[in-house]
PDB file of N, CA and C in Angstrom:
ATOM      1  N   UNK A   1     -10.022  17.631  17.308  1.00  0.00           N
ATOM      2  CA  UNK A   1      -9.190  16.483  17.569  1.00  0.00           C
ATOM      3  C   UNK A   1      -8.293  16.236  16.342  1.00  0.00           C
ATOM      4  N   UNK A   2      -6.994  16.145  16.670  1.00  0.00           N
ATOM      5  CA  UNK A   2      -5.712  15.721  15.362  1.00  0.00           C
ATOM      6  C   UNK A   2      -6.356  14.605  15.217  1.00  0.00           C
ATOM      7  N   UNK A   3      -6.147  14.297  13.779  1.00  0.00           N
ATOM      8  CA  UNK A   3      -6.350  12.921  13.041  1.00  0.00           C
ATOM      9  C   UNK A   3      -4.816  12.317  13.184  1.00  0.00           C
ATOM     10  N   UNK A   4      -4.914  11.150  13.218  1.00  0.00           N
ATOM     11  CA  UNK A   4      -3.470   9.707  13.569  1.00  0.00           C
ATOM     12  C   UNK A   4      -3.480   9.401  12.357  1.00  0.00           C
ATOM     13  N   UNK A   5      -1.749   9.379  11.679  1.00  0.00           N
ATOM     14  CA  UNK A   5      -1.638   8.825  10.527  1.00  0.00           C
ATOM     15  C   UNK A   5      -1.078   7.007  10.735  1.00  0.00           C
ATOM     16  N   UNK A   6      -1.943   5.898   9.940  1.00  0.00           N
ATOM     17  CA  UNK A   6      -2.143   4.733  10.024  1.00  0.00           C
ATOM     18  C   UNK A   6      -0.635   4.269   8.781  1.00  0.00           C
ATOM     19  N   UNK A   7       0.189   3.728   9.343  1.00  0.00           N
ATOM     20  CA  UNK A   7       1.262   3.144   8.861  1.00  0.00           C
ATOM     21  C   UNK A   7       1.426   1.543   8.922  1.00  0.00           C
ATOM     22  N   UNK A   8       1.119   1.128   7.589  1.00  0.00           N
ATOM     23  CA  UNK A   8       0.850  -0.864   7.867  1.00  0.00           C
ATOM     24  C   UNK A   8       2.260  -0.830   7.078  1.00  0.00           C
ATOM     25  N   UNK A   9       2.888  -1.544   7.487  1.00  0.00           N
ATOM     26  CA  UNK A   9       4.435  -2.275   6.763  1.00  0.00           C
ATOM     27  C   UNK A   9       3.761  -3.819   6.155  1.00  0.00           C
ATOM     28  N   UNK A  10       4.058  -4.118   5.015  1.00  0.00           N
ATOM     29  CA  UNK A  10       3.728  -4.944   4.289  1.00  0.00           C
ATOM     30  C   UNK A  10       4.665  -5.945   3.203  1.00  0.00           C
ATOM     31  N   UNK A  11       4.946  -6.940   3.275  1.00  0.00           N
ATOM     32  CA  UNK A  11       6.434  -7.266   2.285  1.00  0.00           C
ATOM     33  C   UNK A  11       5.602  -7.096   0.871  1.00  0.00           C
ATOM     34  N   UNK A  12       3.957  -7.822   0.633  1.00  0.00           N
ATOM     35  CA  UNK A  12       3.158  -7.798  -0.981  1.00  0.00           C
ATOM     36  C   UNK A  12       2.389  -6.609  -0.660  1.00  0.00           C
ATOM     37  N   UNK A  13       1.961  -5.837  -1.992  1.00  0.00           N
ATOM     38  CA  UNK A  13       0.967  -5.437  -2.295  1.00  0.00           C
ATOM     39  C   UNK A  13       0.747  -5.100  -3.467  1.00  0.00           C
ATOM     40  N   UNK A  14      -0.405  -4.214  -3.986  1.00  0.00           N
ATOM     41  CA  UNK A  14      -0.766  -4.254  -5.064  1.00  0.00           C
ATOM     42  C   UNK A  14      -0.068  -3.920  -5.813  1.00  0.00           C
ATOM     43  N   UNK A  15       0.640  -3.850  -6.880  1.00  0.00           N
ATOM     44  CA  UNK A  15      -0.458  -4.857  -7.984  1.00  0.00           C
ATOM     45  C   UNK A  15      -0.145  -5.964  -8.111  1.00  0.00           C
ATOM     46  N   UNK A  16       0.684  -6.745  -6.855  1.00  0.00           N
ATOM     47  CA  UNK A  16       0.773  -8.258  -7.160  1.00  0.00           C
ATOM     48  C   UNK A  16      -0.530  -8.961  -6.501  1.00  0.00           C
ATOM     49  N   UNK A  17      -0.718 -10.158  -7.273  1.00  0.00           N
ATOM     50  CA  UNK A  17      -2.798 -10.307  -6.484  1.00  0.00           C
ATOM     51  C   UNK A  17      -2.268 -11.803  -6.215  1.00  0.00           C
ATOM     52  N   UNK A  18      -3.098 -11.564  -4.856  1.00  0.00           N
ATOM     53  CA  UNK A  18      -3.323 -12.553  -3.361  1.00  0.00           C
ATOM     54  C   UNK A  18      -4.148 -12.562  -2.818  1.00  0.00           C
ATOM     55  N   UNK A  19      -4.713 -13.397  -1.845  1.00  0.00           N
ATOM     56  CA  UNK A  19      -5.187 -13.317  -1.104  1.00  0.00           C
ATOM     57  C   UNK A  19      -5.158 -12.297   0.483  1.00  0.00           C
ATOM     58  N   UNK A  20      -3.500 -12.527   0.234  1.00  0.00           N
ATOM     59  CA  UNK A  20      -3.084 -11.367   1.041  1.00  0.00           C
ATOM     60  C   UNK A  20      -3.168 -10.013   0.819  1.00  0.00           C
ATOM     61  N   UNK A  21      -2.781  -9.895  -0.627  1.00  0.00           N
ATOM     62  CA  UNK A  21      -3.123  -8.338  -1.161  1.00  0.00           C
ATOM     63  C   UNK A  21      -4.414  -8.017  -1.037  1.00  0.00           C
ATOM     64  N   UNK A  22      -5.631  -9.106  -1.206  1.00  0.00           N
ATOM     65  CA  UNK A  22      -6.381  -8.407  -1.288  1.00  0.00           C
ATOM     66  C   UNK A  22      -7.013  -7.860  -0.220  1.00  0.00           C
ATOM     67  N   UNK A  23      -7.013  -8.825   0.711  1.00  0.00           N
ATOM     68  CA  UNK A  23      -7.345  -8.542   2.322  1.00  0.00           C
ATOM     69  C   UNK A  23      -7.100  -7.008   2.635  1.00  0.00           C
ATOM     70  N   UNK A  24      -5.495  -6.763   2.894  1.00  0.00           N
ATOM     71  CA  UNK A  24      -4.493  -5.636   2.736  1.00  0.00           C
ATOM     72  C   UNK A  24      -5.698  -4.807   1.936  1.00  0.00           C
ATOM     73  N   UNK A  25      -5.940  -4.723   0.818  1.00  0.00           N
ATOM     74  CA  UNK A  25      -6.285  -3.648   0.168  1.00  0.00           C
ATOM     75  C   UNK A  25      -7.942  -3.050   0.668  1.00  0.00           C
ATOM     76  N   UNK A  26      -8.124  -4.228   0.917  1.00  0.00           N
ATOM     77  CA  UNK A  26     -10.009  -3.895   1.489  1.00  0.00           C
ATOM     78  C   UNK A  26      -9.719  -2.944   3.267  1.00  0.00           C
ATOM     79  N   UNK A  27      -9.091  -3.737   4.039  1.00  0.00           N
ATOM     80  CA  UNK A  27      -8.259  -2.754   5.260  1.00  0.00           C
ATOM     81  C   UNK A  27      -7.896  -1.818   5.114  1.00  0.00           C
ATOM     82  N   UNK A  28      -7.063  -1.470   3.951  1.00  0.00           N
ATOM     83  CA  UNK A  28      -6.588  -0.311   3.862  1.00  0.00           C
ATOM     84  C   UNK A  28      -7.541   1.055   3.436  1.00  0.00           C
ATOM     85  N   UNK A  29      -8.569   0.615   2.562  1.00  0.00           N
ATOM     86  CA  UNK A  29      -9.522   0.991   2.124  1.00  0.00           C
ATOM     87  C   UNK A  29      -9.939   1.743   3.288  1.00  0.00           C
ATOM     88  N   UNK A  30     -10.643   0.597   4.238  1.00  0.00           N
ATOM     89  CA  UNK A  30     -11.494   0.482   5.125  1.00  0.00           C
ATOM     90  C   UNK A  30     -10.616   1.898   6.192  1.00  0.00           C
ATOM     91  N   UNK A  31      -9.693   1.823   6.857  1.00  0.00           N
ATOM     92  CA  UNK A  31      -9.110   2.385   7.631  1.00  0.00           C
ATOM     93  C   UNK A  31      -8.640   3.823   7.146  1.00  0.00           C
ATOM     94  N   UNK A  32      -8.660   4.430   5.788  1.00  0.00           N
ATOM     95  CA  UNK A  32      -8.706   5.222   4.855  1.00  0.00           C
ATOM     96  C   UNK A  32      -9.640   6.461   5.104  1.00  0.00           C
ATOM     97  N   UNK A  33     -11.299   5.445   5.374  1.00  0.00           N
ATOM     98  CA  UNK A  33     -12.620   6.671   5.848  1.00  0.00           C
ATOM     99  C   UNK A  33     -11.569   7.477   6.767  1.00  0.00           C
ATOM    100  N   UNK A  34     -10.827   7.216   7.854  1.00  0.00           N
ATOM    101  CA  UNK A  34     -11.004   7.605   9.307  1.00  0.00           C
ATOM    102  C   UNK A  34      -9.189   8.150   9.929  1.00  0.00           C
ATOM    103  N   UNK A  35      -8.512   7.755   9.075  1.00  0.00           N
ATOM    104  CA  UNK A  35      -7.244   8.192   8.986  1.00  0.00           C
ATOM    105  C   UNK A  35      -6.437   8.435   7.820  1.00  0.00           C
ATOM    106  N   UNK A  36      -5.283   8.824   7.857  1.00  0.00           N
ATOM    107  CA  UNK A  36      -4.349   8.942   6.681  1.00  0.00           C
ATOM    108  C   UNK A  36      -3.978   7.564   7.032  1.00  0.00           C
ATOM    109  N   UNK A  37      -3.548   6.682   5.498  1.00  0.00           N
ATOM    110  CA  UNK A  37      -2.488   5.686   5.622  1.00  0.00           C
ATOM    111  C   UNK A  37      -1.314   5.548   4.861  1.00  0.00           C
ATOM    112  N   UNK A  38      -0.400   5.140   5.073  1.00  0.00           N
ATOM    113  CA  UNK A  38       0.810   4.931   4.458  1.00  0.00           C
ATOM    114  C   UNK A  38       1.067   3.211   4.540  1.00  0.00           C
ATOM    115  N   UNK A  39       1.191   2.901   3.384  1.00  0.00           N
ATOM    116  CA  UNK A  39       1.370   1.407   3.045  1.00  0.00           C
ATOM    117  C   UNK A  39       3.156   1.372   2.836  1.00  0.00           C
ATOM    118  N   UNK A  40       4.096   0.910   3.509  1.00  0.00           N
ATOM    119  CA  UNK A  40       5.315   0.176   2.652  1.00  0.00           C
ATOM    120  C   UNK A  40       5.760  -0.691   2.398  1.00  0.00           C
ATOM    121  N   UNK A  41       6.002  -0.977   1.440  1.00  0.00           N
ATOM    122  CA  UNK A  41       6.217  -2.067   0.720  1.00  0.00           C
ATOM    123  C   UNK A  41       7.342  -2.256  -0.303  1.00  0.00           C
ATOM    124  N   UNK A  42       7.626  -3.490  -1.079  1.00  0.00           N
ATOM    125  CA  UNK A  42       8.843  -3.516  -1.458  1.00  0.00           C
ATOM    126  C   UNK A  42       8.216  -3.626  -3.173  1.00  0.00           C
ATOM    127  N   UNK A  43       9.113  -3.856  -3.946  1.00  0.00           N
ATOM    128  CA  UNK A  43       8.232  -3.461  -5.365  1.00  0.00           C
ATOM    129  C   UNK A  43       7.814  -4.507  -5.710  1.00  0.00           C
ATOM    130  N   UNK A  44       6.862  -5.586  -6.932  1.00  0.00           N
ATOM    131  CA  UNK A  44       6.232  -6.360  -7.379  1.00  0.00           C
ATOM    132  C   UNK A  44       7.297  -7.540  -7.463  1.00  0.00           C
ATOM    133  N   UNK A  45       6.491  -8.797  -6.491  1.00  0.00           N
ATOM    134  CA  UNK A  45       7.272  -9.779  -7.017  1.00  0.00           C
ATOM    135  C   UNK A  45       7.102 -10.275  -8.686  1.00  0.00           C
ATOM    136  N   UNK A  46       6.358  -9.779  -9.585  1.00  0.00           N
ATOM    137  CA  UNK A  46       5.888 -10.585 -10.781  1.00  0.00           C
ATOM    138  C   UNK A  46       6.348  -9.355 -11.693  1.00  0.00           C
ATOM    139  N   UNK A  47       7.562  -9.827 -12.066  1.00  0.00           N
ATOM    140  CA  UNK A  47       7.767  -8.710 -13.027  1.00  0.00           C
ATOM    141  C   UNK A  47       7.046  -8.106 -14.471  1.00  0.00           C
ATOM    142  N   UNK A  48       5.969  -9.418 -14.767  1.00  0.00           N
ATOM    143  CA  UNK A  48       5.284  -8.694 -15.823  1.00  0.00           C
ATOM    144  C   UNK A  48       4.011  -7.516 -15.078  1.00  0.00           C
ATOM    145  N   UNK A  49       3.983  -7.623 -14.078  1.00  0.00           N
ATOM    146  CA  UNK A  49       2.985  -6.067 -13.452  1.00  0.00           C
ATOM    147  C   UNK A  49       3.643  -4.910 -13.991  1.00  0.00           C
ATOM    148  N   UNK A  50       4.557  -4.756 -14.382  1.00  0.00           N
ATOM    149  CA  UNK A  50       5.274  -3.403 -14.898  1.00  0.00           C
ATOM    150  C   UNK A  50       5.824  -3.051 -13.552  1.00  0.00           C
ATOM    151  N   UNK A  51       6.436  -1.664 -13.749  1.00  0.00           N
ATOM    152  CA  UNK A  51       7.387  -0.683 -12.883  1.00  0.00           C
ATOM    153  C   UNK A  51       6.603  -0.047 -12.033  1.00  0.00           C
ATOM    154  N   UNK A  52       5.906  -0.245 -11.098  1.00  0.00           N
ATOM    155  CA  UNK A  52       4.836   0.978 -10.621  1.00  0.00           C
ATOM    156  C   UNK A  52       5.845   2.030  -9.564  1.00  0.00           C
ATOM    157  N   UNK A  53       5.149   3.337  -9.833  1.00  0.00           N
ATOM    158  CA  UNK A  53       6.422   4.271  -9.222  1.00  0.00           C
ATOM    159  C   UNK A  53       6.330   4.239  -7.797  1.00  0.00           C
ATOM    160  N   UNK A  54       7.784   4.476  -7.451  1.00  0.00           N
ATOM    161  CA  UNK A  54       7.784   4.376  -6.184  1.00  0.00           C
ATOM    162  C   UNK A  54       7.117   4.770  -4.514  1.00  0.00           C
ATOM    163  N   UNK A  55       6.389   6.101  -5.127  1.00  0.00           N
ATOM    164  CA  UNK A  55       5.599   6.691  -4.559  1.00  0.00           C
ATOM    165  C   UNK A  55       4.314   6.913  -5.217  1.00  0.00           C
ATOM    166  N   UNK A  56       3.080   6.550  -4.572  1.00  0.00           N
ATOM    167  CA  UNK A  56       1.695   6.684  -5.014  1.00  0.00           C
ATOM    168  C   UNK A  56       0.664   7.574  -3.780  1.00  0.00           C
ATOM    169  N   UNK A  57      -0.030   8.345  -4.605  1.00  0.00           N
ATOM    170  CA  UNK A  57      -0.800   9.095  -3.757  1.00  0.00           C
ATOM    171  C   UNK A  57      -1.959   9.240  -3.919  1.00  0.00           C
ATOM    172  N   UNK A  58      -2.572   8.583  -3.572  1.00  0.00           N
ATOM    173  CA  UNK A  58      -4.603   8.812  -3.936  1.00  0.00           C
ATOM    174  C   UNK A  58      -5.439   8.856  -2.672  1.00  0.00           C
ATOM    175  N   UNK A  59      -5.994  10.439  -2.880  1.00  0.00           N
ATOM    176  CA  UNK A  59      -7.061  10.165  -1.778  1.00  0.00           C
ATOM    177  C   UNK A  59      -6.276  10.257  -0.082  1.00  0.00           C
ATOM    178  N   UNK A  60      -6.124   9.825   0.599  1.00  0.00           N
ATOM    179  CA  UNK A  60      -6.057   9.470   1.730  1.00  0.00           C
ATOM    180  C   UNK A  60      -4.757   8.406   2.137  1.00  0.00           C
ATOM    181  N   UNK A  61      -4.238   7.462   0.991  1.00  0.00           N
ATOM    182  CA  UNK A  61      -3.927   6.538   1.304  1.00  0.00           C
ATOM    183  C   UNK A  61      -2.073   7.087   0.254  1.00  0.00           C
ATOM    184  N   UNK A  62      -1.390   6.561   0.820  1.00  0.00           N
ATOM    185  CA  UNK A  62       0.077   6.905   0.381  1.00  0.00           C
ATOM    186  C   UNK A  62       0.827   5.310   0.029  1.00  0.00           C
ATOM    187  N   UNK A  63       1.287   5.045  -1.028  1.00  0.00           N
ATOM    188  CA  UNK A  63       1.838   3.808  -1.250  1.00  0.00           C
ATOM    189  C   UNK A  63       3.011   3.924  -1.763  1.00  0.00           C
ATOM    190  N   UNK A  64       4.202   3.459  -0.631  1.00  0.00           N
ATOM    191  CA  UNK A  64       5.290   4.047  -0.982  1.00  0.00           C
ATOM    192  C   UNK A  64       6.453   2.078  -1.103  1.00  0.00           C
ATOM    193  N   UNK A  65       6.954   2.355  -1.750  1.00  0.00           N
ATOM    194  CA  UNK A  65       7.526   0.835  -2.615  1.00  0.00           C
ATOM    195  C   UNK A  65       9.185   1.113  -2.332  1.00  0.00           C
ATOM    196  N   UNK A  66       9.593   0.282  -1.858  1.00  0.00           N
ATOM    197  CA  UNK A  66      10.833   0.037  -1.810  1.00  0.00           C
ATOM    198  C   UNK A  66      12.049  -0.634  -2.589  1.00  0.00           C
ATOM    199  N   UNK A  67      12.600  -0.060  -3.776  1.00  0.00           N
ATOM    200  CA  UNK A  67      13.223  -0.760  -4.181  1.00  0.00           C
ATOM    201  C   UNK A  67      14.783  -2.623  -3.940  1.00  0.00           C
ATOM    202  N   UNK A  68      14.754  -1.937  -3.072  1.00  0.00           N
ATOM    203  CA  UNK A  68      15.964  -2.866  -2.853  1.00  0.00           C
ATOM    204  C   UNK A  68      15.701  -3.580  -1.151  1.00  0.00           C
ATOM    205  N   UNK A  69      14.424  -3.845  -1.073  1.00  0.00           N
ATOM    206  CA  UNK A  69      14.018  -4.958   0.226  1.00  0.00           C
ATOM    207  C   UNK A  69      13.639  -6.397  -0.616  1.00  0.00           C
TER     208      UNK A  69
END
C-alpha cells in the first residue's frame, strides 16, 4: 500500500511558541508515525527567534516557511 503525504497549511509555527504552535507541533509529531508531512508556513512573527531556513527536513516531517505571506 502507497503511503499519503499529510500537508497542514499553517499561518504560526515553530519556533514562534503558542498554544497554537504547540498543539500544531504535538499533531504533527503524532501524524509523522504514519505519513510524510509537510508543514507551510510563513516565517517567525518574533523577530528575535532568528532566521530559520526556509526549508527544514527531519525525519518524516518537511517544514517549509514562506517568506513574503
Amino acid at each position: 500500500m502507497a503511503r499519503e503525504t499529510i500537508v497542514e497549511i499553517a499561518m504560526t509555527y515553530l519556533p514562534d511558541i503558542g498554544g497554537g504552535e504547540t498543539h500544531l507541533r504535538d499533531l504533527i509529531e503524532y501524524i509523522s508515525r504514519f505519513y510524510k508531512t509537510v508543514v507551510i508556513t510563513m516565517k517567525p512573527y518574533q523577530a528575535n527567534r532568528g532566521n530559520p531556513p526556509i526549508m527544514e527536513i527531519a525525519k518524516r516531517i518537511t517544514v517549509i516557511r514562506s517568506p513574503d505571506l
